[in-house]
C-alpha atoms as a PDB file:
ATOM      1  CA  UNK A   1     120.289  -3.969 -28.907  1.00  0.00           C
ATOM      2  CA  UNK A   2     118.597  -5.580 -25.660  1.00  0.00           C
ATOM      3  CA  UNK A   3     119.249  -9.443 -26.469  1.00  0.00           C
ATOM      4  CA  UNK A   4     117.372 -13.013 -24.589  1.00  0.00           C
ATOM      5  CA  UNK A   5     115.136 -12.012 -22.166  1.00  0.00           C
ATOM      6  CA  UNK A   6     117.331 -13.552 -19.514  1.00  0.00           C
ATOM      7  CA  UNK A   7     119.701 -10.091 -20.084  1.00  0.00           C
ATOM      8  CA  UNK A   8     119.597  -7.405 -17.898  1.00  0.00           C
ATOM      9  CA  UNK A   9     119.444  -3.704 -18.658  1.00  0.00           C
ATOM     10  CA  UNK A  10     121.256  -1.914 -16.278  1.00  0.00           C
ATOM     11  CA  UNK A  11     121.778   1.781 -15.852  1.00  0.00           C
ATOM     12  CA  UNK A  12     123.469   3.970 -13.679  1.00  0.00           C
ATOM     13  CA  UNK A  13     121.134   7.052 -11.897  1.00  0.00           C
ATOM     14  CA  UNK A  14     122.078   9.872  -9.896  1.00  0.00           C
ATOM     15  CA  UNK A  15     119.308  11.624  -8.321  1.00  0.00           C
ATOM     16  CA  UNK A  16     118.606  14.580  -5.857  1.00  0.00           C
ATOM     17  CA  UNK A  17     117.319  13.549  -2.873  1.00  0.00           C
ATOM     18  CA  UNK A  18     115.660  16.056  -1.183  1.00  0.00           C
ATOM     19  CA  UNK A  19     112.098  15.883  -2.524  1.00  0.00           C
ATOM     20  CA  UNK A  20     111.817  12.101  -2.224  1.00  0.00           C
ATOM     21  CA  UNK A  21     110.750   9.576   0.561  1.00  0.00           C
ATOM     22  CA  UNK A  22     113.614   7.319  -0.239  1.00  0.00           C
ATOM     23  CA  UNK A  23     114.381   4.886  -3.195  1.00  0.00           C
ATOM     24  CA  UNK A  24     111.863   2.295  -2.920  1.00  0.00           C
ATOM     25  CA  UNK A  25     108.453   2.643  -4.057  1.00  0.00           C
ATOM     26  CA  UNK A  26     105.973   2.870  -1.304  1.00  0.00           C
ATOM     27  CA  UNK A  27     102.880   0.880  -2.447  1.00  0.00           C
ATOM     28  CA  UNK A  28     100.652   0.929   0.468  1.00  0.00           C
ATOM     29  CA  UNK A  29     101.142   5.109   0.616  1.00  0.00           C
ATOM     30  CA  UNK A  30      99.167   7.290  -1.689  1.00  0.00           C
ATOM     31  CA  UNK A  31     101.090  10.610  -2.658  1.00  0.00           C
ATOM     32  CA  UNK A  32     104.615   9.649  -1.300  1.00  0.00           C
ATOM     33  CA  UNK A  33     107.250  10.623  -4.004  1.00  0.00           C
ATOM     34  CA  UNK A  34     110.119   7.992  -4.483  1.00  0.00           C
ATOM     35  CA  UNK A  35     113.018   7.543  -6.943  1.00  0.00           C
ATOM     36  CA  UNK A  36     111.903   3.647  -7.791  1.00  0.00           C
ATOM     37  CA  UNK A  37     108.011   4.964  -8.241  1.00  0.00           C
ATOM     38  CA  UNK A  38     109.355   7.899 -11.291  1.00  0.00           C
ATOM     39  CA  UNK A  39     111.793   5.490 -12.597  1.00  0.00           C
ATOM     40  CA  UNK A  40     109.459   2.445 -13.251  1.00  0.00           C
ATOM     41  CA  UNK A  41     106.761   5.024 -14.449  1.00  0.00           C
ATOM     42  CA  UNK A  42     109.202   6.933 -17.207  1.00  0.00           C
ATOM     43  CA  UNK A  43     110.010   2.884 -17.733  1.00  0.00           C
ATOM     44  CA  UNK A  44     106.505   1.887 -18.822  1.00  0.00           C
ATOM     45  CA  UNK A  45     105.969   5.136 -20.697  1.00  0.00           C
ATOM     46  CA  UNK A  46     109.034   3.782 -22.594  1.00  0.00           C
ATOM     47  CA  UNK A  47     108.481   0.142 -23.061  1.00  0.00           C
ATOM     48  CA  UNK A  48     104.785   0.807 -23.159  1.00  0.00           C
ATOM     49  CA  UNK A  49     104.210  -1.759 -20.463  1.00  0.00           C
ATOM     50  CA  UNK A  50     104.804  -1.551 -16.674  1.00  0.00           C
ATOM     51  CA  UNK A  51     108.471  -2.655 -15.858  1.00  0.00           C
ATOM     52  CA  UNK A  52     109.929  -3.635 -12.626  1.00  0.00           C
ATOM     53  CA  UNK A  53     113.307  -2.827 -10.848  1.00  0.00           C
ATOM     54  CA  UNK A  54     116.023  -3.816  -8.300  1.00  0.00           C
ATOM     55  CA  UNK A  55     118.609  -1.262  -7.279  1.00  0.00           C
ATOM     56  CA  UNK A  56     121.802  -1.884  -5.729  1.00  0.00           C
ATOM     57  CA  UNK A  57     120.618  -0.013  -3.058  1.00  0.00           C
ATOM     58  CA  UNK A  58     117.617   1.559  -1.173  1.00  0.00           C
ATOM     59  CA  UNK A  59     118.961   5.157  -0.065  1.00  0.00           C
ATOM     60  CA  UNK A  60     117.090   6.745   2.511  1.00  0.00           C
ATOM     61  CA  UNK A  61     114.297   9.870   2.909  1.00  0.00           C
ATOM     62  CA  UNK A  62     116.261  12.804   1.821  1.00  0.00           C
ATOM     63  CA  UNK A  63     119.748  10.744   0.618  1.00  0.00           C
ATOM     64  CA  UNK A  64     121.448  11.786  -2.819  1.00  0.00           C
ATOM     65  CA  UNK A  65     123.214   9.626  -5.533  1.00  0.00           C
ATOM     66  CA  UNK A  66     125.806   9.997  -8.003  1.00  0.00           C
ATOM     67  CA  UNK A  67     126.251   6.689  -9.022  1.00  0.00           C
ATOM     68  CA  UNK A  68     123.308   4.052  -8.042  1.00  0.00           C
ATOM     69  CA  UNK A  69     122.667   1.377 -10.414  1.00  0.00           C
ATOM     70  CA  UNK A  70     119.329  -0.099 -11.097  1.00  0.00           C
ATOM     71  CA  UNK A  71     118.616  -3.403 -12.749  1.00  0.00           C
ATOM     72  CA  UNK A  72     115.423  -4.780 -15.061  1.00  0.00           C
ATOM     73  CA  UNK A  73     114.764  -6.785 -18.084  1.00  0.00           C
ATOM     74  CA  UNK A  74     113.877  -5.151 -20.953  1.00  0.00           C
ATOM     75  CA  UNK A  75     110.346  -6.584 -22.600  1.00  0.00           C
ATOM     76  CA  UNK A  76     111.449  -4.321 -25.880  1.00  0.00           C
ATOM     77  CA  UNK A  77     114.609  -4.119 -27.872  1.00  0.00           C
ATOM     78  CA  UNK A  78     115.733  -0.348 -27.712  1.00  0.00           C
ATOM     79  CA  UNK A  79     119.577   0.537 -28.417  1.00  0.00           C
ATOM     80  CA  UNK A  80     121.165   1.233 -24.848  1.00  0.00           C
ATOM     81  CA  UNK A  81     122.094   4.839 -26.217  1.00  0.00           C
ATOM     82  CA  UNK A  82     117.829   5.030 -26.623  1.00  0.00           C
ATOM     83  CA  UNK A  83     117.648   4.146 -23.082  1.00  0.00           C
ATOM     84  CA  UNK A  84     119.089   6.871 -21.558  1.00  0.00           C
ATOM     85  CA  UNK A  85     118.112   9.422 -23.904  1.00  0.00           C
ATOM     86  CA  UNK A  86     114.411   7.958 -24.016  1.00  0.00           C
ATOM     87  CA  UNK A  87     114.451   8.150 -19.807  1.00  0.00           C
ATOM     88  CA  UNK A  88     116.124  11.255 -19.935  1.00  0.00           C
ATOM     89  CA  UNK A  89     112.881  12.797 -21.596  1.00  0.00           C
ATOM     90  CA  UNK A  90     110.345  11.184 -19.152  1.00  0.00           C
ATOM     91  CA  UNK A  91     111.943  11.406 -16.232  1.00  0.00           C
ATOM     92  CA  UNK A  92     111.669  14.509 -13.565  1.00  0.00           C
ATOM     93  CA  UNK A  93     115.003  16.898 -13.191  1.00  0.00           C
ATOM     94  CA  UNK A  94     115.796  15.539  -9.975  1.00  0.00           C
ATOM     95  CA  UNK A  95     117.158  12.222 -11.442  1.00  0.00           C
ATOM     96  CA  UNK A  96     119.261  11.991 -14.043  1.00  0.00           C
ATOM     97  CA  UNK A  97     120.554   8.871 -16.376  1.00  0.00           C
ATOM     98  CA  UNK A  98     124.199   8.690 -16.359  1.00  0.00           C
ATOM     99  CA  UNK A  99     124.686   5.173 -18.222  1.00  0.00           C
ATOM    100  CA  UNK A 100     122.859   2.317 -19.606  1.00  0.00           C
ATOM    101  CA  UNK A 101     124.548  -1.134 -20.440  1.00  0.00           C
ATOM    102  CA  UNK A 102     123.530  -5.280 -20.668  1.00  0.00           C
ATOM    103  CA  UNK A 103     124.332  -7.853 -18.633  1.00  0.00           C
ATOM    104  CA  UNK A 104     123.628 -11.615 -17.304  1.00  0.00           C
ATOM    105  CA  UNK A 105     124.410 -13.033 -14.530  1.00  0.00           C
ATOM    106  CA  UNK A 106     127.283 -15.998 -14.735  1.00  0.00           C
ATOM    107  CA  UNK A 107     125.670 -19.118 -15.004  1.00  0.00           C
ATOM    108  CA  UNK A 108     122.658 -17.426 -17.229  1.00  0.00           C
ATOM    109  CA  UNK A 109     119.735 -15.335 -15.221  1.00  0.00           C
ATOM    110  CA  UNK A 110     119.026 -12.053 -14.754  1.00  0.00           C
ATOM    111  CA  UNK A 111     121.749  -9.955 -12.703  1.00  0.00           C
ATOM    112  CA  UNK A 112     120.373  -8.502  -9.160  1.00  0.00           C
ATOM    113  CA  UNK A 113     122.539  -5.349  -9.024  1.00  0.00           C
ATOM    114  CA  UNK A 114     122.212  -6.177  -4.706  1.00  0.00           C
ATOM    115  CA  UNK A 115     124.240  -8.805  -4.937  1.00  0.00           C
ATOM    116  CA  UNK A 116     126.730  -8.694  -7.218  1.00  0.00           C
ATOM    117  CA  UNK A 117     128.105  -5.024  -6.952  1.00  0.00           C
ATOM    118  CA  UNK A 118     131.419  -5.231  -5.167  1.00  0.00           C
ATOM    119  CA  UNK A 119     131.350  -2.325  -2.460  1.00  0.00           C
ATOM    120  CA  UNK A 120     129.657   0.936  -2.535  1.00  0.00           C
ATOM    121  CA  UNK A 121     131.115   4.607  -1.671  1.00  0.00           C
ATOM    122  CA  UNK A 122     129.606   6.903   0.274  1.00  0.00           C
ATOM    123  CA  UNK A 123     130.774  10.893   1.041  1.00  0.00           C
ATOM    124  CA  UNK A 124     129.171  12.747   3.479  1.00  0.00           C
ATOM    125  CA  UNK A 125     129.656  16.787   3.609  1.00  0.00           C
ATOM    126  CA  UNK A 126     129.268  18.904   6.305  1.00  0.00           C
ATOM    127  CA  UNK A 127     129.644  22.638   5.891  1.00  0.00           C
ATOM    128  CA  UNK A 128     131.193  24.308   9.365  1.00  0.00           C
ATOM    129  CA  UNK A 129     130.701  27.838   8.499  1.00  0.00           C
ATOM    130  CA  UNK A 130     128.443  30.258  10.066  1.00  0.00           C
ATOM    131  CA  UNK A 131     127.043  30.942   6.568  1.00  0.00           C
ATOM    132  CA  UNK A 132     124.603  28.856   4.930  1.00  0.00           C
ATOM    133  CA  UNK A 133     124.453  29.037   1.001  1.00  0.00           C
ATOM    134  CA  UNK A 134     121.534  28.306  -0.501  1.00  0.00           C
ATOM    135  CA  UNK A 135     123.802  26.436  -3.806  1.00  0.00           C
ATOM    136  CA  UNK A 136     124.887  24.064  -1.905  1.00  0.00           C
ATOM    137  CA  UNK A 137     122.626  23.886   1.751  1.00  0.00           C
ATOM    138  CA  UNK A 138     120.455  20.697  -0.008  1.00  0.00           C
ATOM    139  CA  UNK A 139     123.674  18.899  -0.108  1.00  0.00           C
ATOM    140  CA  UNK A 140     124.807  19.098   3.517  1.00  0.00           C
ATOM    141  CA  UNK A 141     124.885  19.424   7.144  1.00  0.00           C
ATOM    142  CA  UNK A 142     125.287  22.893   8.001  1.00  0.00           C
ATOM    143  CA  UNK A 143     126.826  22.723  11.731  1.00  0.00           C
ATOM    144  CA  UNK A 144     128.377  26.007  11.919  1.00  0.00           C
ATOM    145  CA  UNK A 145     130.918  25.361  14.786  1.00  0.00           C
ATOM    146  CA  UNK A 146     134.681  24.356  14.962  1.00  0.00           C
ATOM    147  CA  UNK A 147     135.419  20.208  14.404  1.00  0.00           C
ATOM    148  CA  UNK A 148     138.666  18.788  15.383  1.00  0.00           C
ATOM    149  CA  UNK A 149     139.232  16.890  11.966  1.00  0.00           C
ATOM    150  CA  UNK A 150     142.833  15.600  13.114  1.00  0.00           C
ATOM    151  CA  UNK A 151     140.773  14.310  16.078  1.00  0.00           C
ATOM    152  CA  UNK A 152     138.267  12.966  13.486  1.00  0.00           C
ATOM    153  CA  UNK A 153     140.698  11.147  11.236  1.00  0.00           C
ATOM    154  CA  UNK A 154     142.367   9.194  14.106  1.00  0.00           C
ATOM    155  CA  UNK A 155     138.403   8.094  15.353  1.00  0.00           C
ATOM    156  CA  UNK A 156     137.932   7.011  11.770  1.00  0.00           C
ATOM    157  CA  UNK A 157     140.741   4.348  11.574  1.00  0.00           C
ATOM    158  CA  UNK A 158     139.007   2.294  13.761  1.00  0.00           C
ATOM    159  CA  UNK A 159     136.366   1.619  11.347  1.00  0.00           C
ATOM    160  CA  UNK A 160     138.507  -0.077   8.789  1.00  0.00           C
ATOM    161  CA  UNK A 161     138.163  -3.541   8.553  1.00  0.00           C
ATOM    162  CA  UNK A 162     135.781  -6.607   9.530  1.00  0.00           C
ATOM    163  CA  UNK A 163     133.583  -5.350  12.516  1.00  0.00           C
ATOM    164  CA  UNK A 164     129.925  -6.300  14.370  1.00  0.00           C
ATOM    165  CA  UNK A 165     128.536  -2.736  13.803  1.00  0.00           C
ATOM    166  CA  UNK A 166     124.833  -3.200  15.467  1.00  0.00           C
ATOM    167  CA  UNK A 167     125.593  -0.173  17.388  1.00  0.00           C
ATOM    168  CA  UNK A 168     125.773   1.786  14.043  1.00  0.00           C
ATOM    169  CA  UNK A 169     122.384   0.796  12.482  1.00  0.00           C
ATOM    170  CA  UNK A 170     118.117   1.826  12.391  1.00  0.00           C
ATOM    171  CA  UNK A 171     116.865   0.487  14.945  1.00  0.00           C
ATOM    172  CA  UNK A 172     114.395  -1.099  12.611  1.00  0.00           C
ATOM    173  CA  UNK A 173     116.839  -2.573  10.494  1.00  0.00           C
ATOM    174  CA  UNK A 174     116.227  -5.685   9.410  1.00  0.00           C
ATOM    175  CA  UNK A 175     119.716  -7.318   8.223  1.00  0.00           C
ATOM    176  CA  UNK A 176     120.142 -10.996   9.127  1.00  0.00           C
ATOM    177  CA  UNK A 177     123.842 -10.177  10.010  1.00  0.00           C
ATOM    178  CA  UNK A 178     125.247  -6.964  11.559  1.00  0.00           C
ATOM    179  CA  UNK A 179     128.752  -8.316  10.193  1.00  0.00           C
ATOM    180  CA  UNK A 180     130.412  -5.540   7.686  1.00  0.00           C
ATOM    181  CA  UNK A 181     134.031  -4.673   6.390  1.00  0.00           C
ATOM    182  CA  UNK A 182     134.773  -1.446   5.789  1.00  0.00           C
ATOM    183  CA  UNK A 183     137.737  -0.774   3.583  1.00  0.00           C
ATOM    184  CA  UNK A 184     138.538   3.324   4.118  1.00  0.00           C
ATOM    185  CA  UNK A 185     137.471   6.032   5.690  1.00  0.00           C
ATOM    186  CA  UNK A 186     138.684   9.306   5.212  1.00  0.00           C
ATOM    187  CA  UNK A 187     137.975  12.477   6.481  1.00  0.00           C
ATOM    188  CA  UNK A 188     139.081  15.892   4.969  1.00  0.00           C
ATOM    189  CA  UNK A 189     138.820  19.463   5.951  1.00  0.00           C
ATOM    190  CA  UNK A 190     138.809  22.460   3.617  1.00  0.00           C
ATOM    191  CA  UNK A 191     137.753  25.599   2.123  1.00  0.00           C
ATOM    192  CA  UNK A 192     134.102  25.709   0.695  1.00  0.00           C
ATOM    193  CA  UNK A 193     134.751  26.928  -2.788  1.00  0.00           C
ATOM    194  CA  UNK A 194     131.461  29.323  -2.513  1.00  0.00           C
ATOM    195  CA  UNK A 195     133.620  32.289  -3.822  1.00  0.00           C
ATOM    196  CA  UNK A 196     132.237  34.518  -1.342  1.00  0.00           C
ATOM    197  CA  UNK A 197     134.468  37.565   0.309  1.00  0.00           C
ATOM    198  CA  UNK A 198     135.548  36.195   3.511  1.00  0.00           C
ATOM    199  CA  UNK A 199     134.091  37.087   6.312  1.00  0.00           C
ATOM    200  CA  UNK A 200     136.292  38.153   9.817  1.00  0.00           C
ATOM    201  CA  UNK A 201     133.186  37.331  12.039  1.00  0.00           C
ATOM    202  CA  UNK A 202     133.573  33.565  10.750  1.00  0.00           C
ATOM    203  CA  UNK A 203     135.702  30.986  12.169  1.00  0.00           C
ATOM    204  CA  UNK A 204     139.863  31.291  12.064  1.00  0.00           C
ATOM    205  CA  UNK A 205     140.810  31.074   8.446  1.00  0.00           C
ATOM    206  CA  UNK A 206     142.736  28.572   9.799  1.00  0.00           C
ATOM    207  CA  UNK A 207     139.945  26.126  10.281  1.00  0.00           C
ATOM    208  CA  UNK A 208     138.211  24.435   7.533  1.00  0.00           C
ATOM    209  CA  UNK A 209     134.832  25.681   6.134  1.00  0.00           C
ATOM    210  CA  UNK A 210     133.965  22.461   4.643  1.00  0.00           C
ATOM    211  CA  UNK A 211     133.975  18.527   6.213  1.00  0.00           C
ATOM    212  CA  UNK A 212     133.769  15.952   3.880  1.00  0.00           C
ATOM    213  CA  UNK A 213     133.755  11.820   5.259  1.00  0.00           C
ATOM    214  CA  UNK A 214     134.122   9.226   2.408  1.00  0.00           C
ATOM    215  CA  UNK A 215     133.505   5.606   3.113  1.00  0.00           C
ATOM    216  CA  UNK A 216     133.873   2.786   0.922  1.00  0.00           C
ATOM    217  CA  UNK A 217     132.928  -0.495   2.154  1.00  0.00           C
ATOM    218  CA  UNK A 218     131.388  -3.812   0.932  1.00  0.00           C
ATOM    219  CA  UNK A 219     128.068  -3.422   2.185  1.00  0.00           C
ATOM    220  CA  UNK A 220     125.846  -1.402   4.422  1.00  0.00           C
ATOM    221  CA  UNK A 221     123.776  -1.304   7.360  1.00  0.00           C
ATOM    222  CA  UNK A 222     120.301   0.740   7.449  1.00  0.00           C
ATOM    223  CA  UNK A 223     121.465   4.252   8.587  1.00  0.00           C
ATOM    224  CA  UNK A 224     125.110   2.430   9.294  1.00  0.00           C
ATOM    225  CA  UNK A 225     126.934   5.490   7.691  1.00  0.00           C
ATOM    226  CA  UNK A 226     125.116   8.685   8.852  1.00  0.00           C
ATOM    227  CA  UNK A 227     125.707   6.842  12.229  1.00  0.00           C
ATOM    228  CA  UNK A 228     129.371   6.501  11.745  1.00  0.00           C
ATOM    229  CA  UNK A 229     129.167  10.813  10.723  1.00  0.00           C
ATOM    230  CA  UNK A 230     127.040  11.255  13.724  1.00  0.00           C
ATOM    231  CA  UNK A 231     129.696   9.223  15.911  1.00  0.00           C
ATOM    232  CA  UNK A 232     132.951  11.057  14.600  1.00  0.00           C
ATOM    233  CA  UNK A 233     131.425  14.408  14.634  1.00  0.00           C
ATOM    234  CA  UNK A 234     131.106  14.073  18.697  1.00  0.00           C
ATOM    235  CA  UNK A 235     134.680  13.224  18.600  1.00  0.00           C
ATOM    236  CA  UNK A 236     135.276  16.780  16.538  1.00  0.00           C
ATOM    237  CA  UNK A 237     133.371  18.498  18.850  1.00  0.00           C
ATOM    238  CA  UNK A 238     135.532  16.897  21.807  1.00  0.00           C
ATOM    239  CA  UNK A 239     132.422  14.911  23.173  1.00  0.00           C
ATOM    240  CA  UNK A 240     134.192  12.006  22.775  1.00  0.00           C
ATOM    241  CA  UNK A 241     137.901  10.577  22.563  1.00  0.00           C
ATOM    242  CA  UNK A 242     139.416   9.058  19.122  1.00  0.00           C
ATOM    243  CA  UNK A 243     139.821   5.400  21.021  1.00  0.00           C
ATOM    244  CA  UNK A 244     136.116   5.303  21.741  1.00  0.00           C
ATOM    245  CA  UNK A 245     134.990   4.097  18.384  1.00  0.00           C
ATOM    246  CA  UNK A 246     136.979   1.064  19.132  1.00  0.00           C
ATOM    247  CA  UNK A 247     135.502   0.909  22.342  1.00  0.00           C
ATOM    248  CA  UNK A 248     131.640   0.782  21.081  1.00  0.00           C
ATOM    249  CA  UNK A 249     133.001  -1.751  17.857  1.00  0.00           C
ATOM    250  CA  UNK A 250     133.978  -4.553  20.669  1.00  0.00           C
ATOM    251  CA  UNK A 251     131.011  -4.134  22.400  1.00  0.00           C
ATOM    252  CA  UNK A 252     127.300  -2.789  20.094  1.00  0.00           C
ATOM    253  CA  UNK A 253     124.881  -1.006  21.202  1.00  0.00           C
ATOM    254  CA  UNK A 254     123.021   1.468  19.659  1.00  0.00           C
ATOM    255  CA  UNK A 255     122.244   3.544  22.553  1.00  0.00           C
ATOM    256  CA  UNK A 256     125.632   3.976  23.071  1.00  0.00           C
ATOM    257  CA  UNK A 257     126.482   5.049  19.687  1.00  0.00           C
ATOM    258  CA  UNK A 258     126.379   8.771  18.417  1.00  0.00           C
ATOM    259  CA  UNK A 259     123.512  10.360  16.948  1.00  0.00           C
ATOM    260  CA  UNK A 260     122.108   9.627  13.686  1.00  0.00           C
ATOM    261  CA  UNK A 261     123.434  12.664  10.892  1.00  0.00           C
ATOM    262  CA  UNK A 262     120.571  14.215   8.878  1.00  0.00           C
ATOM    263  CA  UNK A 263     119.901  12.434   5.407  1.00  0.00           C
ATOM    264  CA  UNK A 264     121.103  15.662   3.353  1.00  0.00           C
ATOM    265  CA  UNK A 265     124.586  15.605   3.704  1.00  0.00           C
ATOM    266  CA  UNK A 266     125.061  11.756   2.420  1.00  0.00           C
ATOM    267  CA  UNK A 267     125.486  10.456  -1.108  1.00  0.00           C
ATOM    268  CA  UNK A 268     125.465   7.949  -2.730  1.00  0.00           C
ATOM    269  CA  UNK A 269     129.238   8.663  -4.933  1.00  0.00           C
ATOM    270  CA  UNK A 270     129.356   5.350  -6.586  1.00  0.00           C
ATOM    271  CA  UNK A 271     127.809   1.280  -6.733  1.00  0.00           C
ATOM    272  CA  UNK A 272     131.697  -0.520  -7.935  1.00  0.00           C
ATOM    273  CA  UNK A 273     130.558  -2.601 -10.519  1.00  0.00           C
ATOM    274  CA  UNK A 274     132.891  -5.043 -11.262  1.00  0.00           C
ATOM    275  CA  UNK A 275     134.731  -4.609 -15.001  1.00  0.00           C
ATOM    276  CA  UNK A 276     135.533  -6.544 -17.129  1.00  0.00           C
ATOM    277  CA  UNK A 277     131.958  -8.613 -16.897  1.00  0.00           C
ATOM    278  CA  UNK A 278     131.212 -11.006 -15.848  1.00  0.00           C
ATOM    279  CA  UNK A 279     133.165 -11.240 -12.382  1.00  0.00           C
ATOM    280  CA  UNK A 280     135.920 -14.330 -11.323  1.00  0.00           C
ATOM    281  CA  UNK A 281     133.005 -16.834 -10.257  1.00  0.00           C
ATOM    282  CA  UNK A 282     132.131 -16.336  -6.477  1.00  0.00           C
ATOM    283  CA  UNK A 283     128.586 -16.995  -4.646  1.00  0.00           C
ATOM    284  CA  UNK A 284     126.188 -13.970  -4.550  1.00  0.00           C
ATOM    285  CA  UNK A 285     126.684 -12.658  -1.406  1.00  0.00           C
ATOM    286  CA  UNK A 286     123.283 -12.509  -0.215  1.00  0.00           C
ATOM    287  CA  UNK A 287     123.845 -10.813   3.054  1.00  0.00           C
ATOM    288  CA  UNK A 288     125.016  -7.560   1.730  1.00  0.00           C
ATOM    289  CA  UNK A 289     121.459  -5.900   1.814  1.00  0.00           C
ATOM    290  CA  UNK A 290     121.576  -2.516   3.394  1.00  0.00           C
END
């Protein structure tokens, strides 16, 4: 049962991106479809009463999730297990309810899931073949041309660790530090697993049909990772040298940087929540706002 107001509901949402502006709600914008908007709305159906939300983080126009987690406190005591299944039935198919537990910040207080998550991971999926299949086309890039992955994993490496990466961010991104540590990146080539005869006018059978670029860091940067994607896939495609990410770490600037990847390939795999609860006691890190 939801205890003390000062507890915080918290539940776990994965959601399909495509048909949304984004996370956040929108207030000022009349018509403009958002994950936060149909999640407080199923909320107050629930509760009866409007109910407000912070998420751990605020995915972009056309971004997926698997695991994002989403904090509020509950003005009515409903079993966690009612939670999900009671969202479940109000909210749209595009975002499901994976989870649903309590929590309160050390010290007392409500828990802002922002602050206190410890990393997030992030896989993006590009899809090389000349074939695009419709099953799977809403969940990434189609760029249907050879990438040099072993050229792409030795880029990557340069990425791990404590870097200034203001040449990998929105231009309108408003972080108060450009300051992030990445702890892996990995990037894997493979078959597709479509099931599909193979085709002889493809690529070599030799080549991978399938590019997929996990990242797991602390915190994020506004675009940061689809500009990292962007970045390594002109090193696949030869356009640029493995050493060069090192090159525009030491010295930022965005204009130097690769292009921005589209939103459709990137999600959201999972917010690391830390377990058992509550964490060894450490200060909030308030700059980790994506």
């Amino acid at each position: 049962m939801v205890g003390p107001a000062r507890m915080t509901v918290l539940v776990r949402l994965a959601y399909d991106g495509t048909d949304f502006s984004g996370y956040a709600r929108q207030p000022a914008a009349q018509g403009v479809r958002t994950v936060q908007a149909c999640l407080e709305d199923a909320l107050a159906s629930l509760y009866r009463q409007p109910v407000a939300t912070r998420a751990a983080s605020r995915t972009d126009a056309g971004v997926h999730a698997l695991g994002q987690v989403v904090g509020f406190e509950a003005p009515l005591a409903i079993p966690m297990k009612g939670v999900v299944l009671g969202l479940l039935a109000k909210l749209p198919p595009d975002i499901g309810v994976l989870a649903a537990w309590e929590a309160e910040a050390p010290g007392g207080g409500p828990v802002e899931p922002r602050f206190w998550n410890l990393g997030k991971h992030y896989r993006y999926r590009i899809r090389t073949t000349a074939r695009r299949v419709p099953q799977t086309h809403r969940g990434e890039w189609h760029l249907p041309r050879r990438l040099d992955v072993a050229a792409m994993q030795l880029a990557a490496r340069h990425f791990h660790g404590e870097h200034d990466f203001a040449g990998f961010r929105a231009v309108g991104c408003q972080a108060r530090t450009t300051v992030r540590r990445i702890l892996a990146v990995d990037v894997d080539g493979g078959p597709a697993g479509d099931e599909l005869p193979p085709d002889p006018a493809c690529l070599p059978a030799t080549d991978p049909e399938v590019i997929t670029i996990s990242v797991r860091g602390e915190a994020f940067l506004q675009n940061m990772v689809r500009i990292m994607v962007g970045t390594l896939v002109e090193v696949g495609t030869g356009r640029r040298e493995p050493a060069a990410i090192a090159d525009l770490l030491a010295a930022p600037d965005r204009r130097r940087s690769g292009a921005t990847a589209p939103p459709q390939g990137l999600t959201l795999v999972e917010v690391l929540w830390p377990d058992p609860w509550p964490p060894p006691p450490r200060a909030p890190a308030a700059e980790r706002d994506e």
